[in-house]
Protein backbone atom coordinates (compact mmCIF):
# COMPACT_ATOMS: atom_id res chain seq x y z
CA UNK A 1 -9.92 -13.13 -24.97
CA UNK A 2 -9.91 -16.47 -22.88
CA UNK A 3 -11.60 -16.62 -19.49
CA UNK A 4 -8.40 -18.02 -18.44
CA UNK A 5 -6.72 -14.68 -19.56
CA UNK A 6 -8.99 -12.25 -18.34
CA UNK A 7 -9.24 -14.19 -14.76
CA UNK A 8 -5.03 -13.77 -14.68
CA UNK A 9 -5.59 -9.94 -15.80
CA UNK A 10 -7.83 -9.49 -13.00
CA UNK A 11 -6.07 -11.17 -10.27
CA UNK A 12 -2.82 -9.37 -11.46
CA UNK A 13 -5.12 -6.18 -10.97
CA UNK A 14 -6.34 -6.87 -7.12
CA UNK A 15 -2.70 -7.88 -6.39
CA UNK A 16 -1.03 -4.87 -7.11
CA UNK A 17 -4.00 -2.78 -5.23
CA UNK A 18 -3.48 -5.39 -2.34
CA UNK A 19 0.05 -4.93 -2.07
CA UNK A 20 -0.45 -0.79 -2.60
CA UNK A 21 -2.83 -0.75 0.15
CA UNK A 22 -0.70 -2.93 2.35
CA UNK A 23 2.50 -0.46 1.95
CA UNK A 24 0.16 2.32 3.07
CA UNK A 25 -1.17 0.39 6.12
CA UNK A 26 2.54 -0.46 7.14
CA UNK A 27 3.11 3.41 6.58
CA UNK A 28 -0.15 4.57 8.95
CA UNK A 29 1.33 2.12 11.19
CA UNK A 30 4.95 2.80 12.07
CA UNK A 31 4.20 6.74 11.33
CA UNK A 32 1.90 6.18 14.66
CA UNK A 33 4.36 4.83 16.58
CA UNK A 34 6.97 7.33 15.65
CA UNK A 35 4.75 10.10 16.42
CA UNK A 36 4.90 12.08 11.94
CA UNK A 37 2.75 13.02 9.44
CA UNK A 38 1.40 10.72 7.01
CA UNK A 39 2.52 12.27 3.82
CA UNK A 40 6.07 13.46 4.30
CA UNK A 41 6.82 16.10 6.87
CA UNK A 42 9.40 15.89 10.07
CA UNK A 43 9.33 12.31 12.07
CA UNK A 44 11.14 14.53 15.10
């Protein structure tokens, strides 16, 4: 396995925890303003 490879495996890796992490932030986020629960439960 190339460095090249493994660099693009790992990079592939961090952006998919990045963009995981950034969906939950979003979720904290608007579920503050709008006064729910963070995992599912009534927003009224």
């Amino acid at each position: 396995m190339t460095l090249v490879r493994k660099r693009c495996i790992i990079l592939l890796i961090i952006a998919v925890i990045a963009f995981l992490l950034g969906r939950l932030a979003v979720r904290a986020v608007i579920n503050l303003l709008v006064g729910g629960t963070m995992f599912g439960g009534n927003f009224l």
